[in-house]
Protein backbone atom coordinates (compact mmCIF):
# COMPACT_ATOMS: atom_id res chain seq x y z
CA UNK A 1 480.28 152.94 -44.76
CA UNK A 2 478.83 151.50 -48.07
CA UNK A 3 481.12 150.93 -50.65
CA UNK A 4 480.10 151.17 -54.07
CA UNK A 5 479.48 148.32 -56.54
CA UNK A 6 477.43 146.34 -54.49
CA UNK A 7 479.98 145.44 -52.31
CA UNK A 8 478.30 145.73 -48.74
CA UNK A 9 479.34 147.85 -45.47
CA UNK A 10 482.73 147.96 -44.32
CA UNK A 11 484.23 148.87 -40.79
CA UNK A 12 486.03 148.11 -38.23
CA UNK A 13 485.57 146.07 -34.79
CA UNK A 14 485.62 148.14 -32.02
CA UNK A 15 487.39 145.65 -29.65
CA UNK A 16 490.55 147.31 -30.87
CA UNK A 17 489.51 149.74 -28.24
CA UNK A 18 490.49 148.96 -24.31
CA UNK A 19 487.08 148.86 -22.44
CA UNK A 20 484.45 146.58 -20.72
CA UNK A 21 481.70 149.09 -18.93
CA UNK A 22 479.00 151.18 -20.83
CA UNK A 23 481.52 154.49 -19.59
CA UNK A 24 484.78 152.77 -21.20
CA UNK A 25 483.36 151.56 -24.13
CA UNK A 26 481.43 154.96 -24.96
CA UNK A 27 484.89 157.10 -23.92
CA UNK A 28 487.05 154.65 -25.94
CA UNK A 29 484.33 155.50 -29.12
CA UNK A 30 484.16 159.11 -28.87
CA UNK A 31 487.81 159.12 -28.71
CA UNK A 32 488.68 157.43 -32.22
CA UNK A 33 485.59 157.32 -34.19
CA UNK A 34 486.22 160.84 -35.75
CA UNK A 35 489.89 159.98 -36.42
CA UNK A 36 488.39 157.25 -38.62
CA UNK A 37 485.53 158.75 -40.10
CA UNK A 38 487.66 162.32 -41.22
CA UNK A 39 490.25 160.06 -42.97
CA UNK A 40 487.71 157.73 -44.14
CA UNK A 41 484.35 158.75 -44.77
CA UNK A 42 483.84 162.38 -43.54
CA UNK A 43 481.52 163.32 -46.08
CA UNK A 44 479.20 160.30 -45.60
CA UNK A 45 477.84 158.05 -42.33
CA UNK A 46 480.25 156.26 -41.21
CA UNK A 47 479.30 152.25 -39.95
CA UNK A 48 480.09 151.13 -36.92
CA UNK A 49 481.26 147.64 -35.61
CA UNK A 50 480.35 147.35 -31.61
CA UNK A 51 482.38 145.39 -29.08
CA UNK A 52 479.98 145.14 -25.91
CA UNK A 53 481.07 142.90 -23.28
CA UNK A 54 478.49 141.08 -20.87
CA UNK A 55 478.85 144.28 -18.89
CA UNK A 56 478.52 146.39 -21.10
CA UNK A 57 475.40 145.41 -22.84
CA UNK A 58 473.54 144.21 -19.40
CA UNK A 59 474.06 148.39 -18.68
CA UNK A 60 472.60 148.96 -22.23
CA UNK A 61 469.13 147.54 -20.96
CA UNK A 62 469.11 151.29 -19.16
CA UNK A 63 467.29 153.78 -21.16
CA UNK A 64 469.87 156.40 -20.06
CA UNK A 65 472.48 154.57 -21.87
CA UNK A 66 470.62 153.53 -25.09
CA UNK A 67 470.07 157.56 -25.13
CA UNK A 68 473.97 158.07 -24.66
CA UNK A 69 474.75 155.47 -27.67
CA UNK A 70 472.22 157.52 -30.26
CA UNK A 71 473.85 160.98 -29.07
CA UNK A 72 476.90 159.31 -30.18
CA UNK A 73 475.23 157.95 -33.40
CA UNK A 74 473.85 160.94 -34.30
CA UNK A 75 477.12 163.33 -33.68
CA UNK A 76 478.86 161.72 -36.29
CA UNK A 77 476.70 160.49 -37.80
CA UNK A 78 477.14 156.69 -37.31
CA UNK A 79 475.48 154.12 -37.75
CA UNK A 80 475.65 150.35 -35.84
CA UNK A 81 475.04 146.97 -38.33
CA UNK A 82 477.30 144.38 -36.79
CA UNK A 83 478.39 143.46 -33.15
CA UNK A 84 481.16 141.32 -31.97
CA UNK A 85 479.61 139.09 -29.23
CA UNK A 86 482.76 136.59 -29.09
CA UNK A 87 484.27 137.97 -25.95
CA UNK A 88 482.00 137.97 -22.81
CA UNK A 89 484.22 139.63 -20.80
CA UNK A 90 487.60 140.93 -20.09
CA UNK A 91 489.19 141.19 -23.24
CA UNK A 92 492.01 143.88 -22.67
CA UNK A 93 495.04 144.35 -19.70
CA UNK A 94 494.55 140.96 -18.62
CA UNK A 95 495.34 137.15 -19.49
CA UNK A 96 492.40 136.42 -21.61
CA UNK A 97 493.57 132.60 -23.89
CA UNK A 98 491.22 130.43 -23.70
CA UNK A 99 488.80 132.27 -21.57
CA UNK A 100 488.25 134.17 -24.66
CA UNK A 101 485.23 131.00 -25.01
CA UNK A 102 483.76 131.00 -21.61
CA UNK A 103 481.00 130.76 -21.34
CA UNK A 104 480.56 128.67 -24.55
CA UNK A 105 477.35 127.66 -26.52
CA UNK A 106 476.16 125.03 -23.76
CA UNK A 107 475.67 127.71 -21.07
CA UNK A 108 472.85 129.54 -20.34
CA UNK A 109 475.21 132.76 -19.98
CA UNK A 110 476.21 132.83 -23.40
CA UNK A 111 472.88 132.11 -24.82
CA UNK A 112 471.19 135.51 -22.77
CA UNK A 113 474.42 138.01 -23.31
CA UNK A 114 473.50 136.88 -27.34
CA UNK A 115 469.42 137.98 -26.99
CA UNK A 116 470.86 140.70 -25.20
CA UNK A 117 472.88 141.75 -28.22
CA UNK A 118 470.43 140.77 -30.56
CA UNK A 119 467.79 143.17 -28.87
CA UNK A 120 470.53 146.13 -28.85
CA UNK A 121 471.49 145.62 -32.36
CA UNK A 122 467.83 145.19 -33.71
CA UNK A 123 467.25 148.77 -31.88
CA UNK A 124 470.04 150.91 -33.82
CA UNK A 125 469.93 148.63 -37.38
CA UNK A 126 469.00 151.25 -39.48
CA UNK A 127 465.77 150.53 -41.57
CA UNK A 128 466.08 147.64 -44.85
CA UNK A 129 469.81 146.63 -43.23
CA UNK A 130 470.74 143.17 -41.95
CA UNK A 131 472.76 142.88 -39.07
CA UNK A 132 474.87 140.22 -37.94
CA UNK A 133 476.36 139.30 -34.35
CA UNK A 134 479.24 137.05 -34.59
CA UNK A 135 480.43 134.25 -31.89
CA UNK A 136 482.02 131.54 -30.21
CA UNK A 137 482.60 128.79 -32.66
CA UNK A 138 480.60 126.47 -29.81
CA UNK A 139 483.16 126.20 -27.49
CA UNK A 140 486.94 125.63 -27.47
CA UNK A 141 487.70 121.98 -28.94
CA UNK A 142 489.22 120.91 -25.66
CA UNK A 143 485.72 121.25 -23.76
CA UNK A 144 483.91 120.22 -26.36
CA UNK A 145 482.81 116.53 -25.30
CA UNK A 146 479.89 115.82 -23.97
CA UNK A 147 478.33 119.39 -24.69
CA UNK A 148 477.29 119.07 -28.54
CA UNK A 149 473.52 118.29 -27.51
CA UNK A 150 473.38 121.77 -25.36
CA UNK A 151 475.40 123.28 -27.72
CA UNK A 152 472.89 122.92 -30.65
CA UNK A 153 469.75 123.14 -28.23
CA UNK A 154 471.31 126.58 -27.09
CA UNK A 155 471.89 127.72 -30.76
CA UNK A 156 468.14 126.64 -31.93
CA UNK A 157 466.68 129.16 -29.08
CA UNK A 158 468.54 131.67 -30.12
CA UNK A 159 467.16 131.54 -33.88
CA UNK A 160 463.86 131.33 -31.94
CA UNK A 161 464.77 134.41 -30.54
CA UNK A 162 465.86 135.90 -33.86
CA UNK A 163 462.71 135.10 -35.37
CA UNK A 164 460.46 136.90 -32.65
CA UNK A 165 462.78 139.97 -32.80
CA UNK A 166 462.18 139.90 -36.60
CA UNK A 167 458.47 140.06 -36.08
CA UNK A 168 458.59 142.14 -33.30
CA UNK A 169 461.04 145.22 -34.68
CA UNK A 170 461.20 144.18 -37.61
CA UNK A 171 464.56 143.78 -38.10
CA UNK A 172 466.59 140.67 -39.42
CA UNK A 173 469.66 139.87 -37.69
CA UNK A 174 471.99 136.25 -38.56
CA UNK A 175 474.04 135.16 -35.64
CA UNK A 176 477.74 134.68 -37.32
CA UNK A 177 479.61 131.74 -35.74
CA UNK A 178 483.17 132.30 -36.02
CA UNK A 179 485.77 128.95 -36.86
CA UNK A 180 489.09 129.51 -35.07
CA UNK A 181 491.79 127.53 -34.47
CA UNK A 182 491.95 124.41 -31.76
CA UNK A 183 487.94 125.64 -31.47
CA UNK A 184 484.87 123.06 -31.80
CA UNK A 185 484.26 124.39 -35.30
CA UNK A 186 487.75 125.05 -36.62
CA UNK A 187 488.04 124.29 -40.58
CA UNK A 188 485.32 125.00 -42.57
CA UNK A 189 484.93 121.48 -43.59
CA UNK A 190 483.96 120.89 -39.79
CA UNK A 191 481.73 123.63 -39.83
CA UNK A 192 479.61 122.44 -42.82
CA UNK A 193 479.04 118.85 -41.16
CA UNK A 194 478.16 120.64 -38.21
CA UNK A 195 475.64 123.25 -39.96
CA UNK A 196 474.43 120.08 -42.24
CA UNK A 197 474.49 117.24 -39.69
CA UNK A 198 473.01 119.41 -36.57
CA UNK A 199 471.39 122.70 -37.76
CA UNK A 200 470.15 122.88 -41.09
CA UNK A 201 468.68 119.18 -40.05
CA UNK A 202 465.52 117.69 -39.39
CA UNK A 203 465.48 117.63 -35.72
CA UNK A 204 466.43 121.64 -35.53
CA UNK A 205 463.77 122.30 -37.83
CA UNK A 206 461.13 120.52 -35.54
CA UNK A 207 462.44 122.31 -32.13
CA UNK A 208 462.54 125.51 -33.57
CA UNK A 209 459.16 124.73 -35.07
CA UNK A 210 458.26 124.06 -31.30
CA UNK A 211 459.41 126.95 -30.04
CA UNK A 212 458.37 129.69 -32.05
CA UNK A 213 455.28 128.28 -33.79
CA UNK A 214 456.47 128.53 -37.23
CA UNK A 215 455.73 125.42 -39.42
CA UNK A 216 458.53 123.45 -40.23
CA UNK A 217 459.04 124.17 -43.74
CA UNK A 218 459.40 127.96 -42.07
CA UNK A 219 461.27 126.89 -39.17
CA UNK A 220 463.82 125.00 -41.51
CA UNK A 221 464.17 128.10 -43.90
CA UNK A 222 464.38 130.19 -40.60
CA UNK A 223 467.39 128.20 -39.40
CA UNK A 224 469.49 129.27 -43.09
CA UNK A 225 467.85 132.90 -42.68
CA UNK A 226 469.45 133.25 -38.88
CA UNK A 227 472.44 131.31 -38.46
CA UNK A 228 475.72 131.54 -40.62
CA UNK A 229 478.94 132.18 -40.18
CA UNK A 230 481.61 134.98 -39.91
CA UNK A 231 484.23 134.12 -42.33
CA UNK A 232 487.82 135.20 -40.14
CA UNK A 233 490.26 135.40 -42.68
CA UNK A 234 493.20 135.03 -40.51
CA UNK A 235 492.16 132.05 -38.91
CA UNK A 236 490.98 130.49 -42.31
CA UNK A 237 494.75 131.27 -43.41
CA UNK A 238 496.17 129.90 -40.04
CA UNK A 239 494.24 127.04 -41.33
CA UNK A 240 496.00 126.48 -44.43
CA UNK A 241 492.15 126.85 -46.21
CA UNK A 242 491.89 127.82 -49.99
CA UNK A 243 490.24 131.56 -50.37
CA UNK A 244 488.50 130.05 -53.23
CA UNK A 245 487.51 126.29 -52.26
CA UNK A 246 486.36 127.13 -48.86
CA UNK A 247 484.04 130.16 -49.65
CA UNK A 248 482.80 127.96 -52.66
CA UNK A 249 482.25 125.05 -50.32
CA UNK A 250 480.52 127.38 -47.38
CA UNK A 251 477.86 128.97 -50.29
CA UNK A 252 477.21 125.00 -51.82
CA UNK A 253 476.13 123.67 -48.39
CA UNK A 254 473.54 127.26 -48.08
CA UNK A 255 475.23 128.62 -45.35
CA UNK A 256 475.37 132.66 -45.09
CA UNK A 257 478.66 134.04 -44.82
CA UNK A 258 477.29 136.55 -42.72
CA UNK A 259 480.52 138.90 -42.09
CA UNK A 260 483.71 138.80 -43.35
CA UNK A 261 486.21 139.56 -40.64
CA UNK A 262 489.39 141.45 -42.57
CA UNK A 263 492.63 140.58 -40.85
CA UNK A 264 495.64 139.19 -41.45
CA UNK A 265 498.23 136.64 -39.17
CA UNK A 266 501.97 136.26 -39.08
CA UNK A 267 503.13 133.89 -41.58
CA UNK A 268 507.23 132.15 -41.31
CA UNK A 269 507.49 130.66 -44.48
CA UNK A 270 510.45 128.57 -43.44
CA UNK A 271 511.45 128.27 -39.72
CA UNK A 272 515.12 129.00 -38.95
CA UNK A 273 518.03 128.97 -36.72
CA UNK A 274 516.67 132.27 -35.45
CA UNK A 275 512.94 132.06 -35.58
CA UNK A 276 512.23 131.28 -31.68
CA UNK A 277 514.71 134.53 -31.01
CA UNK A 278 513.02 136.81 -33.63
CA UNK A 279 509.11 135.80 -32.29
CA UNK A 280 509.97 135.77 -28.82
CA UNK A 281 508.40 139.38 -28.58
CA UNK A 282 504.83 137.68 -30.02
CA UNK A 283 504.36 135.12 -27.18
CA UNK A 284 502.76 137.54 -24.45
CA UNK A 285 500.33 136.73 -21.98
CA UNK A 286 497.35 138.31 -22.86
CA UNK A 287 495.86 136.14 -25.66
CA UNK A 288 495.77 132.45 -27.31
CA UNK A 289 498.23 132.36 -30.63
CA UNK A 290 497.45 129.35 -32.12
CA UNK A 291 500.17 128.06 -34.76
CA UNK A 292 499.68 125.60 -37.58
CA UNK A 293 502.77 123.90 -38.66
CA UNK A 294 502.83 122.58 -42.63
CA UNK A 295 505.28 119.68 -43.30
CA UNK A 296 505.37 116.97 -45.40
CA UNK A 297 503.45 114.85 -43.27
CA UNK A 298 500.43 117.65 -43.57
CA UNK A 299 499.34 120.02 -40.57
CA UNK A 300 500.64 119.97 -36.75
CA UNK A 301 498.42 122.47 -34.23
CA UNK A 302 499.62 123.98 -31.37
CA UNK A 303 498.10 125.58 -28.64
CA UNK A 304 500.25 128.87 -28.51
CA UNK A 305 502.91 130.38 -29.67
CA UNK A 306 505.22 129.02 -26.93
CA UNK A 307 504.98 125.39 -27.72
CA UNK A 308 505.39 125.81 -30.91
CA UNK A 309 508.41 127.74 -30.14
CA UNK A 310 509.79 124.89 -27.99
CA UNK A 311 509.71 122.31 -30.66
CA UNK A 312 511.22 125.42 -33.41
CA UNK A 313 514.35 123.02 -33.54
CA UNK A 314 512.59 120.23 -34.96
CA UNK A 315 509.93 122.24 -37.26
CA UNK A 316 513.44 123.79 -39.46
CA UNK A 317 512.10 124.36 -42.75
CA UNK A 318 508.75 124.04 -42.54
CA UNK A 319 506.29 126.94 -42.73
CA UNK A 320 503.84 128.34 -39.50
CA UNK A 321 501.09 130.67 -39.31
CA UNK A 322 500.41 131.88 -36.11
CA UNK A 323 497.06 133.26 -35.01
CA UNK A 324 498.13 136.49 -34.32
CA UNK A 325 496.32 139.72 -35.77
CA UNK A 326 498.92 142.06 -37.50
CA UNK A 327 497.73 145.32 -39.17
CA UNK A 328 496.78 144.11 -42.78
CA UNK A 329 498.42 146.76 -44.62
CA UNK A 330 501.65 144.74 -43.78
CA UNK A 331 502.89 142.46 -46.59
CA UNK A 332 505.87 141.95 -44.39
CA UNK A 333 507.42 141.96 -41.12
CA UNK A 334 511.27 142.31 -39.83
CA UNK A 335 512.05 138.73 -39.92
CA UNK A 336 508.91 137.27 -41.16
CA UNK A 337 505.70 137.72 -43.13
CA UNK A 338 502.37 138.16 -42.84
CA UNK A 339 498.91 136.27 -44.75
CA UNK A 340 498.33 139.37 -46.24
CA UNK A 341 498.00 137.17 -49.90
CA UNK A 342 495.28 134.89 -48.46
CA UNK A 343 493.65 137.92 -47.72
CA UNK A 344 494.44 139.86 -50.97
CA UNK A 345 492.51 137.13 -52.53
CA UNK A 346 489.40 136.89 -50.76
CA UNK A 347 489.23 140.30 -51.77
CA UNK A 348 489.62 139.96 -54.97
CA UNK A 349 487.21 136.96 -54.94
CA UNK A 350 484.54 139.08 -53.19
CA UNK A 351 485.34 142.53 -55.72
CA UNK A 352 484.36 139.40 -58.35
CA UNK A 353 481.41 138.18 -56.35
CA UNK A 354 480.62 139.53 -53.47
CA UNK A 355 480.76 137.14 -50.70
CA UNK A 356 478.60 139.22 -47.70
CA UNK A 357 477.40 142.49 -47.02
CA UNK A 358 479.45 143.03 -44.68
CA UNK A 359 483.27 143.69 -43.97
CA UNK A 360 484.87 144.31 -40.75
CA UNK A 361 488.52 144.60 -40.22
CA UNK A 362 489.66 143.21 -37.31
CA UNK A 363 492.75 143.69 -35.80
CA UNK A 364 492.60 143.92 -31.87
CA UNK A 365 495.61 142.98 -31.08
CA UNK A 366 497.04 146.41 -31.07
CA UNK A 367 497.92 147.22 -27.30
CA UNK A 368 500.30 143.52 -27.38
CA UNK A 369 502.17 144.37 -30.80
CA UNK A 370 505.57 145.09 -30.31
CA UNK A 371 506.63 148.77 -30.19
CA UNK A 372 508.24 148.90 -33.51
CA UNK A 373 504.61 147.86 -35.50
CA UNK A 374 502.20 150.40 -33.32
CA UNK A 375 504.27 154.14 -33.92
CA UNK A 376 501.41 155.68 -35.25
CA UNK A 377 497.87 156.76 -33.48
CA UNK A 378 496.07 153.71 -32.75
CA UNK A 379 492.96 155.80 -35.20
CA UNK A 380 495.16 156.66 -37.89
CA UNK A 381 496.39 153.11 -38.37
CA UNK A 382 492.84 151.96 -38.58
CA UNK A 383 491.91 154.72 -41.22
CA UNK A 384 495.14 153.03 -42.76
CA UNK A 385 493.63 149.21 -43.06
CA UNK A 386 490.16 150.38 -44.23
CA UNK A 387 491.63 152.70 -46.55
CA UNK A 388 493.55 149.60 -48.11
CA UNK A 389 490.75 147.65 -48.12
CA UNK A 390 489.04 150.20 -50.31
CA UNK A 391 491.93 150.35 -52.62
CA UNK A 392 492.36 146.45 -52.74
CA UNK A 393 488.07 146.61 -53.67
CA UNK A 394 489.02 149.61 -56.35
């Protein structure tokens, strides 16, 4: 929905929802979309923020299917401007870590389910909207030698492909690369060397001069026009980032914060006798929790939750943030807190100057929250976080 004041479109991401076909993904959104919209926006269109896994979208190529997703539109009515394209594939009911990157930026797999999402998205954007699809940061920082060439190469023919869906539907869509945690770009002071150094540089202005006949003044403005980032603010507070340095630093080096992804991640502000007891219940199977560890030494990463948890002896005192996704109308938590702050500020940072045009809360971590934090309708808590948002925005 647009909010008022000139503060862009908010939603929420749709990979809260269990589902990787066309049928699960269209059965999961006729399910809670008019839960959200009645407690949200029921008198207006209601935005939508689409999860489609490789699957998913290679079924959307079918014109039965694109005729299914504009019943579904049009019933509410919706409307789609932003698409998560981070997960390719499973991303529910299964152990997902660090296959949550495969394939990365230097496969050809990742770089065709991306024009594949482009061409959906450019299809439903309504008319005078941007949209954004946001990704894998490159790849996960383990892999990450030996693939920066492809990497880059991969990213340049995808703006290519931006561009000629610009001219050809006229629609303008920015792919949103997304720092995490223990990923290739991780802080945003590694993400503006890499946009600087790599893609707002010389050489990518020439190739994507080369491949989509632009001149390379155009080509070079092309690059800022179609590739940004999507701002998580969970992972930028697992990350121990300043709200206000590392927006400020993001918009001095010209990159687009394309999306701001709304979430929030468990925060121990002192680790105690019974802090591996009381997060035990966090360290499930399903998906990475990277935790960053603040001492007086500065930052110490780890993987998961359960190595940090194995060295919780030596870490008394000192505070983690763990990269899991808690509903962000939670301030606090039995035994711990949340980031809910860092995220209270980028808010009020973007009611002061708005930072994107579009918001998207994020919190799809539902189905592996323990019991106690997921008693209400998986909808209604949703209508919850966006309704919070709104109040946070005034």
């Amino acid at each position: 929905m647009r909010l008022d004041g000139g503060l862009g479109q908010l939603t929420y991401c749709s990979n809260i929802h269990p589902g990787e076909t066309w049928p699960e993904v269209l059965d999961g959104l006729r399910r809670h979309l008019p839960t959200v919209k009645a407690a949200v926006a029921p008198e207006v269109p209601f935005g939508l923020g689409l999860r489609l896994s490789a699957a998913a979208a290679e079924a959307l190529a079918e014109p039965a299917a694109l005729e299914e997703l504009q019943a579904l539109l049009d019933e509410g009515p919706y409307y789609v401007f932003t698409i998560n394209g981070f997960p390719y594939g499973t991303f529910h009911g299964a152990s997902v870590k660090e296959g949550a990157y495969r394939p990365d930026w230097s496969e050809e797999e990742r770089l065709l389910y991306s024009n594949r999402l482009a061409e959906i998205l450019a299809i439903f954007l309504p008319e005078g909207m941007e949209g954004s699809v946001s990704t894998v940061p490159g790849t996960f920082k383990p892999w990450a030698e030996g693939r920066l060439e492809a990497i880059t190469d991969n990213l340049i023919r995808h703006a290519a492909e931006l561009v000629a869906i610009e001219r050809r539907r006229g629609r303008r869509i920015v792919l949103a690369l997304e720092p995490e945690p223990c990923c290739f770009l991780e802080t945003v002071a590694e993400t503006v060397d890499y946009f600087e150094a790599r893609l707002f540089g010389a050489a990518a202005a020439a190739r994507l001069a080369e491949l989509s006949g632009l001149s390379t003044a155009e080509a070079e403005a092309a690059l800022r026009r179609h590739l940004g980032v999507c701002y998580d603010v969970c992972h930028a507070a697992v990350e121990f980032e300043d709200p206000h340095d590392s927006l400020a630093r993001l918009r001095a080096a010209g990159i687009r914060i394309a999306k701001l992804q709304l979430s929030a991640a468990l925060r121990i502000p002192a680790v105690g006798p019974e802090t591996r007891r009381q997060l035990a219940p966090f360290a499930e199977p399903v998906y990475l929790h990277q935790t960053v560890e603040r001492g007086p030494d500065g930052l110490t990463r780890y993987l998961d939750l359960p190595e940090a948890l194995a060295r919780a002896e030596a870490a008394q005192g000192r505070e983690w943030r763990i990269h899991f996704h808690v509903p962000i109308f939670l301030e606090a938590m039995q035994d711990f807190g949340t980031t809910q702050g860092f995220l209270r500020e980028i808010l009020a940072l973007h009611r002061a100057e708005p930072v994107t045009g579009q918001l998207e809360v994020e919190t799809y971590t539902w189905d592996v929250l323990p019991e106690r934090y997921r008693q209400a309708e998986v909808g209604t808590a949703i209508a919850r976080e966006l309704n919070w948002v709104r109040g946070e925005l005034g």
